[in-house]
N, C-alpha and C. Protein backbone atom coordinates (compact mmCIF):
# COMPACT_ATOMS: atom_id res chain seq x y z
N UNK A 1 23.96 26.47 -22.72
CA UNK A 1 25.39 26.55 -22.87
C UNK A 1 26.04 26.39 -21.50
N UNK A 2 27.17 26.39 -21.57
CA UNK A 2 28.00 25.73 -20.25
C UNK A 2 29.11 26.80 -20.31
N UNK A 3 29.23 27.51 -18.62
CA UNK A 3 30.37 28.63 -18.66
C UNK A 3 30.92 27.40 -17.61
N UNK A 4 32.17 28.57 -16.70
CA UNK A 4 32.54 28.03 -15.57
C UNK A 4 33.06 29.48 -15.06
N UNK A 5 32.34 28.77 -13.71
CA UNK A 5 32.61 30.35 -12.51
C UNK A 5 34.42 30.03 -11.60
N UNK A 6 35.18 30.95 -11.64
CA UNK A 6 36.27 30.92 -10.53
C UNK A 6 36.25 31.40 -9.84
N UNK A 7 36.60 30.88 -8.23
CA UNK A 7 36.88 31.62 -7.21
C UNK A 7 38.45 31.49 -6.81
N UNK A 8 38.48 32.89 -6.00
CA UNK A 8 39.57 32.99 -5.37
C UNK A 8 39.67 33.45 -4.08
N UNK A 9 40.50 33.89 -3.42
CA UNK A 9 40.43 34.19 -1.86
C UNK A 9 39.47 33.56 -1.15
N UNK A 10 38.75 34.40 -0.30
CA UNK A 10 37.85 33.96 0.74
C UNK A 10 36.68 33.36 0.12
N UNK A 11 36.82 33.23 -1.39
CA UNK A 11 35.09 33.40 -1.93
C UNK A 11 35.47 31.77 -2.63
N UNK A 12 36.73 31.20 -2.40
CA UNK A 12 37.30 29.96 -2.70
C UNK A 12 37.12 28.52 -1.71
N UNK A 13 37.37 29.53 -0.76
CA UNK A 13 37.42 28.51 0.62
C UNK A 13 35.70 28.61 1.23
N UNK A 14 34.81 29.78 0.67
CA UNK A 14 33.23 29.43 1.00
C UNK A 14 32.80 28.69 0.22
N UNK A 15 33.40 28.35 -1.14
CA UNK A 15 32.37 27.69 -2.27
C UNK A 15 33.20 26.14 -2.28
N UNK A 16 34.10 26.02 -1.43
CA UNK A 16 35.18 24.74 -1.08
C UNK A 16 35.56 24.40 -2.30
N UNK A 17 35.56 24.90 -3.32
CA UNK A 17 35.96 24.65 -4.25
C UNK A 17 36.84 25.97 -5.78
N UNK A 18 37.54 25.38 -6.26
CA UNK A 18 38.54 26.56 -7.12
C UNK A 18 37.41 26.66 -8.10
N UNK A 19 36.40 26.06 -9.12
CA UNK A 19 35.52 26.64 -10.08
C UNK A 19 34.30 25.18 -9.77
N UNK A 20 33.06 25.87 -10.51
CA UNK A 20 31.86 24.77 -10.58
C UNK A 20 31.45 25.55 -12.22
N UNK A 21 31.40 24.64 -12.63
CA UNK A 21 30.45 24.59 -13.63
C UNK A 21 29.21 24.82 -13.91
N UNK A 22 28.72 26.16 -14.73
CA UNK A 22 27.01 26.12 -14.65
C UNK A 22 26.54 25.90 -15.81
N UNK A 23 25.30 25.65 -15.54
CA UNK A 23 24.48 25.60 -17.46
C UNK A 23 23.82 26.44 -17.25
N UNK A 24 23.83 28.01 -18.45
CA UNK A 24 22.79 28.68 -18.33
C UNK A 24 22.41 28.61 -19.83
N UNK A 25 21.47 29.73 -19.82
CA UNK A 25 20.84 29.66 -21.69
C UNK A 25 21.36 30.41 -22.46
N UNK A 26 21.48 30.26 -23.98
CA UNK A 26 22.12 31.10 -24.54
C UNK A 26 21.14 32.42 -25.09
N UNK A 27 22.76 33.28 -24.10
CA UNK A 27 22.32 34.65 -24.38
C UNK A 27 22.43 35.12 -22.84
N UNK A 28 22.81 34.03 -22.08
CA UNK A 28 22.48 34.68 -20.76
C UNK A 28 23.76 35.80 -20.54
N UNK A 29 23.47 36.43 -19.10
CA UNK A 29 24.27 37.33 -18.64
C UNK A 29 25.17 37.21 -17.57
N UNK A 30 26.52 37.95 -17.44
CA UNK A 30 27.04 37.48 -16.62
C UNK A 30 26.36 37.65 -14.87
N UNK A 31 25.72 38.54 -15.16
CA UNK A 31 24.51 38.51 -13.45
C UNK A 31 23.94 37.13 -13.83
N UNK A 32 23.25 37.01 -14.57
CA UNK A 32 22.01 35.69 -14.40
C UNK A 32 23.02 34.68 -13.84
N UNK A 33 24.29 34.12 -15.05
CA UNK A 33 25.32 33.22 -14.52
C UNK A 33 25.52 33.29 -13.22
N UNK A 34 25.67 34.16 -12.11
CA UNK A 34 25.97 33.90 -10.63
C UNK A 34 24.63 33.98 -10.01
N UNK A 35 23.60 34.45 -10.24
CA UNK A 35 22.53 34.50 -10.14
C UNK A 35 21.68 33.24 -9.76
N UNK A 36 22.59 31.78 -11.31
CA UNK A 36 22.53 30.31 -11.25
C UNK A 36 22.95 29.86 -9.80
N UNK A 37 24.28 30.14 -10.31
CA UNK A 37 24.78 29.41 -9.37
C UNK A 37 24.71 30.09 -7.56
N UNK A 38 24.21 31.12 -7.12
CA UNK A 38 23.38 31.05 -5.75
C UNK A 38 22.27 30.69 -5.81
N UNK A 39 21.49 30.34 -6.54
CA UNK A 39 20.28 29.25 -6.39
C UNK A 39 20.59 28.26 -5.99
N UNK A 40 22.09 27.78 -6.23
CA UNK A 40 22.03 26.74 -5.94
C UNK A 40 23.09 26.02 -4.63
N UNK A 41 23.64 27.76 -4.03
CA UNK A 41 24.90 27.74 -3.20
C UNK A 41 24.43 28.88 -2.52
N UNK A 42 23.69 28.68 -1.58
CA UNK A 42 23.17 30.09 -0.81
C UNK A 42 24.31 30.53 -0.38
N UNK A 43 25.50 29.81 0.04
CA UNK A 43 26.81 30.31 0.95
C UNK A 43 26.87 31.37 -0.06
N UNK A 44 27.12 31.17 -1.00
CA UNK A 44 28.05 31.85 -2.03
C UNK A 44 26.71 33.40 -2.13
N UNK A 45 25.31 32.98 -2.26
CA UNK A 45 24.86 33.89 -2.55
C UNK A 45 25.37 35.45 -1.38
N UNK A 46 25.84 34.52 -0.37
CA UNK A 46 25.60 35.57 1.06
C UNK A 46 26.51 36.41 0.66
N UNK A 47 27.93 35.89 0.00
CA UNK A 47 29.29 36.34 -0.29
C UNK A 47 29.09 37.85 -1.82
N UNK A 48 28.03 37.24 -2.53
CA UNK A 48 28.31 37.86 -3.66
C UNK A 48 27.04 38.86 -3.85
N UNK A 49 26.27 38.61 -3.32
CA UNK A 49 24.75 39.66 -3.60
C UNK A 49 24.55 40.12 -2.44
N UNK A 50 24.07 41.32 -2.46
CA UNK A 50 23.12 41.93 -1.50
C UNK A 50 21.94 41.69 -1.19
N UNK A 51 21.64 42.68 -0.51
CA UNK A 51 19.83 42.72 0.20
C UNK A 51 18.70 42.82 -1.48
N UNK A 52 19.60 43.71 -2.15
CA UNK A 52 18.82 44.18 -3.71
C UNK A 52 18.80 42.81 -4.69
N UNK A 53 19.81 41.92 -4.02
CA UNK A 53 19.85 40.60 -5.16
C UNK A 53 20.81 41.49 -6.20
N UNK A 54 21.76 42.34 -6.07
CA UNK A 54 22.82 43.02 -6.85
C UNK A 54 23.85 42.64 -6.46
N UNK A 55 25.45 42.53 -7.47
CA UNK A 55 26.41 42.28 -6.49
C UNK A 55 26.71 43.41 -5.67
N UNK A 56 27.84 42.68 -4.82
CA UNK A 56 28.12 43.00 -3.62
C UNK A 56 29.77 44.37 -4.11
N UNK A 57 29.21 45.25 -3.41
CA UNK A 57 30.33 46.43 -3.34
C UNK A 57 31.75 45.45 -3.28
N UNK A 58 32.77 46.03 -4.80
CA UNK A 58 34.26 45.54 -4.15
C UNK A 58 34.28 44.35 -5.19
N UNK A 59 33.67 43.84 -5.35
CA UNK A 59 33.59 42.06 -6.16
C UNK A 59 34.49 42.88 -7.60
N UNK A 60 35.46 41.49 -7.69
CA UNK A 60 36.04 42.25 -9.12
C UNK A 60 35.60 40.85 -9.83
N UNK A 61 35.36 41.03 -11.05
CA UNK A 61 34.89 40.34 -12.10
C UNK A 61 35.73 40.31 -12.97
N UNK A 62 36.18 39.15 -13.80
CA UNK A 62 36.56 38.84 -15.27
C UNK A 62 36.01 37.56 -15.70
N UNK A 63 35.72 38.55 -16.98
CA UNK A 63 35.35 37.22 -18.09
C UNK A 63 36.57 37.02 -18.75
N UNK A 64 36.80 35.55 -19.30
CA UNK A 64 38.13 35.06 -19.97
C UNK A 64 39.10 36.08 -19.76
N UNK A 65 39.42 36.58 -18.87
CA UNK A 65 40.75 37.25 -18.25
C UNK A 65 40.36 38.88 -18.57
N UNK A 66 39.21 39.06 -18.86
CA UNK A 66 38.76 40.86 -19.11
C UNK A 66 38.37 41.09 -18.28
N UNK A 67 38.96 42.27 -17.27
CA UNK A 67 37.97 42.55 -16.33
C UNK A 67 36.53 43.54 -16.92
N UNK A 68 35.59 43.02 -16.02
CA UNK A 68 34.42 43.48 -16.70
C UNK A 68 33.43 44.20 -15.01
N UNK A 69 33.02 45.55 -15.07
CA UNK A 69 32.48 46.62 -14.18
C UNK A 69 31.59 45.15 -13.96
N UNK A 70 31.21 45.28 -12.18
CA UNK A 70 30.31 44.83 -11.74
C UNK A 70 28.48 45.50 -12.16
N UNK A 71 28.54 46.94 -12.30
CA UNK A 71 27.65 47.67 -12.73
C UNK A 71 27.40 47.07 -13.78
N UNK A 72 27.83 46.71 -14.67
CA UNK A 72 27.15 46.03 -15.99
C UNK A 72 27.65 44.87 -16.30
N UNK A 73 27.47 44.02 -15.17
CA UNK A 73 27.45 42.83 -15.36
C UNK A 73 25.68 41.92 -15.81
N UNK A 74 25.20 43.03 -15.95
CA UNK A 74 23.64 42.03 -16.34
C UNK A 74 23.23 42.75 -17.69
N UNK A 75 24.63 43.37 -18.21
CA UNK A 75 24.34 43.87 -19.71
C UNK A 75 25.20 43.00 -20.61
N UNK A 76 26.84 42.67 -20.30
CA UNK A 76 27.34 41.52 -20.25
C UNK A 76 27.07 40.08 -20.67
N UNK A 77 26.74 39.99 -22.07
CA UNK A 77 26.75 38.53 -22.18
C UNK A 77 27.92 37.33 -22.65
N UNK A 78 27.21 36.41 -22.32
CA UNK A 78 28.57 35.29 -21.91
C UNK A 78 28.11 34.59 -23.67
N UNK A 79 28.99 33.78 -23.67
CA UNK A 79 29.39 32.93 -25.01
C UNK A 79 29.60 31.09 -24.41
N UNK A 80 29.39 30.08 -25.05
CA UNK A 80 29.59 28.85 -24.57
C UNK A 80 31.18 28.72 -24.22
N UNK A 81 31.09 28.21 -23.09
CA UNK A 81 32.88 27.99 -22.68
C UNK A 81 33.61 29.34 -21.89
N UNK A 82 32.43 30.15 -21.78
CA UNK A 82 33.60 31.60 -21.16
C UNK A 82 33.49 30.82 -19.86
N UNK A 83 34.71 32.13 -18.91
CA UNK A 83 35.13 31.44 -17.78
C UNK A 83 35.33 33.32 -16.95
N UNK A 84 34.10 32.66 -16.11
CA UNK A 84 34.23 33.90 -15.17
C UNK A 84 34.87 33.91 -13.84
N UNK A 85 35.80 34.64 -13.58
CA UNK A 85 36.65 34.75 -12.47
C UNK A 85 36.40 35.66 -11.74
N UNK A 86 35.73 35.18 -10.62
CA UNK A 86 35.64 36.17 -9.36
C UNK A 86 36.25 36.53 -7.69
N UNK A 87 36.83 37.94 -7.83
CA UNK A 87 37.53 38.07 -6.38
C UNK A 87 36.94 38.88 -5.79
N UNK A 88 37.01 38.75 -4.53
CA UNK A 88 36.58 39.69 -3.05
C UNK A 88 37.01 40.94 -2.89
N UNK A 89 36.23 42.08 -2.98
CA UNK A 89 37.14 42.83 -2.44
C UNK A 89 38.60 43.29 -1.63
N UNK A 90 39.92 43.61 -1.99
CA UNK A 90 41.18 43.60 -1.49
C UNK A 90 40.84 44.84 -0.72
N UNK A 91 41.55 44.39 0.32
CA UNK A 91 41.58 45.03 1.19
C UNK A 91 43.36 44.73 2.22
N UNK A 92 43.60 45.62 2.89
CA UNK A 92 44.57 45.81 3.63
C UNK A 92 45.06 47.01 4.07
N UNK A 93 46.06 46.72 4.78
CA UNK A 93 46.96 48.21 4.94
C UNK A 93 48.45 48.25 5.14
């Protein structure tokens, strides 16, 4: 099946691009889905996983506009056509 990943902020301008398209299998999860796609974008892996291969503290996640806990993002399964949107931790002051 075919999702599509979004970036935004800083995690937009590392992947040079606003979304890429992945093929994963059906049934997959929304971890495996980014999981894909740093196999195949180490930049991106540096941005979104840790040392554990877990995401990264701060990452906010939505599927089709739900935000969905990074903690259970590998319980999380995707459907053909979802569209996962991911931002960087906000930060400021």
């Amino acid at each position: 099946m075919n999702i599509t990943l979004q970036f935004e902020a800083q995690l937009r301008q590392a992947a040079g691009q606003s979304s890429v398209p992945v093929s994963i299998n059906q049934g997959a999860t929304v971890m495996e889905a980014i999981q894909r796609l740093c196999e195949t974008a180490s930049v991106m892996k540096d941005r979104l996983l840790n040392e554990q291969q877990q995401l990264k503290a701060g990452l906010l996640l939505f599927v089709n506009e739900v935000p969905v806990d990074p903690t259970n993002a590998g319980d999380q399964v995707l459907s053909d056509g979802d569209v996962i949107l991911l931002l960087p931790p906000i930060s400021g002051g």
